[in-house]
Protein backbone atom coordinates (compact mmCIF):
# COMPACT_ATOMS: atom_id res chain seq x y z
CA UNK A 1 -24.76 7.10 11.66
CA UNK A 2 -22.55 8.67 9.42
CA UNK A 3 -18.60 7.38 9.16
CA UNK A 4 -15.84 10.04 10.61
CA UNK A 5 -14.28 11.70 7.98
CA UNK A 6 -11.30 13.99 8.07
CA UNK A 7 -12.77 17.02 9.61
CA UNK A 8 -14.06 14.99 12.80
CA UNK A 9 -10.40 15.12 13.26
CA UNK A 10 -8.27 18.00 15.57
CA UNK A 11 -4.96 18.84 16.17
CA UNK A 12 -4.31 16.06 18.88
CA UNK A 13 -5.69 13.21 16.30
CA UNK A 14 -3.86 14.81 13.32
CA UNK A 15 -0.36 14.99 15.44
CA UNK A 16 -1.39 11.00 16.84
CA UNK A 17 -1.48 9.73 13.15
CA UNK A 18 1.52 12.00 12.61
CA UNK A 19 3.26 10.36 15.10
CA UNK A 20 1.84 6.65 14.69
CA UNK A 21 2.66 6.37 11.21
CA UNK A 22 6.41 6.99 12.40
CA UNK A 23 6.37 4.82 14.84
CA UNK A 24 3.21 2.39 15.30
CA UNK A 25 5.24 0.82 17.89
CA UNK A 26 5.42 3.72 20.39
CA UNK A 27 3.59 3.21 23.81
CA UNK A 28 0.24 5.17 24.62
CA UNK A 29 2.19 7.06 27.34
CA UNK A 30 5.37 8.16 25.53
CA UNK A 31 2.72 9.08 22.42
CA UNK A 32 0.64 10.89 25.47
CA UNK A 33 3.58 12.96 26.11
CA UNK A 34 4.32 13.96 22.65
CA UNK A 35 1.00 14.95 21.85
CA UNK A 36 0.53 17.07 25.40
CA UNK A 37 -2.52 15.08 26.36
CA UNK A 38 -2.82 12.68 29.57
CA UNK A 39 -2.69 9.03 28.96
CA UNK A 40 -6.26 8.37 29.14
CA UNK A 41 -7.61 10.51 27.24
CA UNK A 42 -5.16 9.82 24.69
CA UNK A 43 -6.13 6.00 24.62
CA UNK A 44 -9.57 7.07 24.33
CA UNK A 45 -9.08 8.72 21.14
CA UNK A 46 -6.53 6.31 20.08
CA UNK A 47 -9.16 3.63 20.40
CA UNK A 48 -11.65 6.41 18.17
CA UNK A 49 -9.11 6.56 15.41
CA UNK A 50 -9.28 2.80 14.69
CA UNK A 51 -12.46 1.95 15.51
CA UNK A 52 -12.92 5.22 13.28
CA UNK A 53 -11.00 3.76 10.41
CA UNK A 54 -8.40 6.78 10.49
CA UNK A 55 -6.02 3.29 11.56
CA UNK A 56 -6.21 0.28 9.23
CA UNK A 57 -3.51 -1.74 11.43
CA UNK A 58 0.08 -2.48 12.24
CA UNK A 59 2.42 -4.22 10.65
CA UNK A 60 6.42 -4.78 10.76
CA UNK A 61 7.69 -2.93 7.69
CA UNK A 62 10.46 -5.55 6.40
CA UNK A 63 13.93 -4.05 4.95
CA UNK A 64 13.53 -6.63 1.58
CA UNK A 65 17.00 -6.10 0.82
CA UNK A 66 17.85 -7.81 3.93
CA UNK A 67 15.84 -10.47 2.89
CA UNK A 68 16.76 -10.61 -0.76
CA UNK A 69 13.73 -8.86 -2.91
CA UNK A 70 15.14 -5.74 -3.61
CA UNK A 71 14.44 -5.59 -7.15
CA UNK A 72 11.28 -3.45 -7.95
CA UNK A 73 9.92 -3.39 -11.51
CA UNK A 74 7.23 -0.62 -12.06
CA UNK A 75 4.95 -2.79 -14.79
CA UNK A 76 2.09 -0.81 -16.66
CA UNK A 77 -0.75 -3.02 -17.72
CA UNK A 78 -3.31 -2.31 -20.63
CA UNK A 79 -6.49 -4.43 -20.68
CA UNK A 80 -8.43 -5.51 -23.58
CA UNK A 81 -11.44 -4.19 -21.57
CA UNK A 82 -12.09 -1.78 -18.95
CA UNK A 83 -15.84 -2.55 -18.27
CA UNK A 84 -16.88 -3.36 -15.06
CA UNK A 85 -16.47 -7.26 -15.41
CA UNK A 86 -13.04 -6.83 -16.52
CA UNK A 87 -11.96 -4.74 -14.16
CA UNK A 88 -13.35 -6.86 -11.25
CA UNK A 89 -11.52 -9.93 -12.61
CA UNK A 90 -8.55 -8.17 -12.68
CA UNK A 91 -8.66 -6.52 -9.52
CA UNK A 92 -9.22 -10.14 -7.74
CA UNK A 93 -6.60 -12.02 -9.76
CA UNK A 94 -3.74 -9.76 -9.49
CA UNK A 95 -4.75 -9.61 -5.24
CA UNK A 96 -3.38 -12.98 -5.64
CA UNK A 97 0.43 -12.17 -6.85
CA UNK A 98 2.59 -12.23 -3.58
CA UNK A 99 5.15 -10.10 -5.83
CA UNK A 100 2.62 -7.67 -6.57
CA UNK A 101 3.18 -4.90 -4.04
CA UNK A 102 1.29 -2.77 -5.21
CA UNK A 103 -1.74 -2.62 -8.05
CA UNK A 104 -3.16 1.29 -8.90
CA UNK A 105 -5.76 1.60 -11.60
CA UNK A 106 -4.81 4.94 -13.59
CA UNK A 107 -6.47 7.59 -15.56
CA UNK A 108 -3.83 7.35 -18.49
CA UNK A 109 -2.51 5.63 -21.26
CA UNK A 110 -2.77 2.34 -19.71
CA UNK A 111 -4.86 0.72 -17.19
CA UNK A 112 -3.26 -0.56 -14.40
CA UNK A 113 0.36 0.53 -12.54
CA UNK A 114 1.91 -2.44 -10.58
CA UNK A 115 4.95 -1.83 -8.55
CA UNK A 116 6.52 -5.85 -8.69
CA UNK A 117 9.13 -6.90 -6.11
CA UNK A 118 11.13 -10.01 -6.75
CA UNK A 119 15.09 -11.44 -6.23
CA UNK A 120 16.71 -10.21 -10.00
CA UNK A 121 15.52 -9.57 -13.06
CA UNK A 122 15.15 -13.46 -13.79
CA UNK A 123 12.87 -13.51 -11.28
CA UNK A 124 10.52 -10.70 -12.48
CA UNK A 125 10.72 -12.06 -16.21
CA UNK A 126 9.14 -15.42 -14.59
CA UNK A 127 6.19 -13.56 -13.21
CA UNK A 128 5.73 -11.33 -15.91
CA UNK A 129 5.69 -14.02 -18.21
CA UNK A 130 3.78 -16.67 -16.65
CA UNK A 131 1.79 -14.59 -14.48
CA UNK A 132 1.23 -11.11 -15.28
CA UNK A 133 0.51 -11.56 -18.72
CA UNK A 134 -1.78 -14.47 -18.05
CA UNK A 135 -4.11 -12.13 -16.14
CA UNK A 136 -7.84 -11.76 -17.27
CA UNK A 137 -7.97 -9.29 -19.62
CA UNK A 138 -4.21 -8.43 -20.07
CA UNK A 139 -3.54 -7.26 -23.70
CA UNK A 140 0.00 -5.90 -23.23
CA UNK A 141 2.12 -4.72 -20.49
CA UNK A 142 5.67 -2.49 -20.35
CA UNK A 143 8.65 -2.52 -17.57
CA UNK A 144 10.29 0.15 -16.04
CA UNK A 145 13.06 -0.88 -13.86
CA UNK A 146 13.83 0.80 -10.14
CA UNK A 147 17.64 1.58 -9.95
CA UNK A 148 17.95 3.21 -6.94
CA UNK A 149 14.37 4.15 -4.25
CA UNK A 150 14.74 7.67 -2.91
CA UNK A 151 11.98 7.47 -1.01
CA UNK A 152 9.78 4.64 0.17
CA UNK A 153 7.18 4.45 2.96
C-alpha cells in the first residue's frame, strides 16, 4: 500500500496541522471546535495524520535563552569529499553534536549548513575547534554569527 502523501489530505486535515503545529498541546475537543468537525471524527483523523506520518511527534519547544544557549552560530562546512561514504560518515557523526541544532546538506558553495547553539562565543570556538573540525571529512568550515532571530519556529 502506498504511503499518504499531501493530496490524501482536505481542508479539515490541512486546518488540524495548521492548528497543531501552533499548539500541539490543544485538546481533541477544543481542536474539534476550531476545525467545525465533532470530536470523534476529529480523533479519527487525528489518529490518520500520525499514523500517516503527516505528525512526527510532540515535543516542549524550550525558550534557550531562559536556559542560557542563546548564542546561535550559522557554521558552513566544506568536505574533502562528497561521495556517498563521506557523506554518510558525516551525516552520522555530526547526529552526535548536542549543539548541533540543525545540519542541512546544500546545493552551493559548500557542503553542509549547521545552525550551532551554545552559552557565548567561547563556547562555540570549543566545539568548532575540537569538534566540528574534527568531523570525517571536514576540510574547512566558516562562521556567521546570529545577532538578533526574527523569526524562529
Amino acid at each position: 500500500m502506498d504511503e499518504p502523501h499531501l493530496g490524501d489530505l482536505d481542508a479539515f486535515d490541512r486546518r488540524m496541522l495548521d492548528i497543531l503545529a501552533e499548539n500541539g498541546r490543544i485538546s481533541v475537543t477544543e481542536l474539534a471546535s476550531r476545525v467545525g468537525l465533532s470530536k470523534t471524527p476529529c480523533q479519527i483523523r487525528f489518529r490518520r495524520l500520525v499514523e500517516g506520518g503527516f505528525i512526527d511527534g510532540f515535543k516542549a519547544v524550550i525558550n534557550p535563552a531562559r536556559i542560557g544557549l542563546d548564542h546561535v552560530a550559522f557554521t558552513e562546512v566544506k568536505l574533502s569529499s562528497t561521495g556517498e561514504d563521506a557523506l554518510s560518515a558525516f551525516n552520522a557523526a555530526v547526529k552526535k553534536i548536542r549543539e548541533v541544532e540543525e545540519c542541512h546538506l546544500i546545493a552551493g558553495r559548500f557542503d553542509y549548513l549547521l545552525k550551532v547553539r551554545t552559552r557565548d562565543i567561547r563556547r562555540y570556538r570549543q566545539v568548532l575547534g575540537e569538534v566540528i573540525s574534527n568531523l570525517p571529512y571536514v576540510a574547512s568550515t566558516s562562521t556567521n554569527v546570529a545577532m538578533e532571530a526574527i523569526k524562529e519556529k
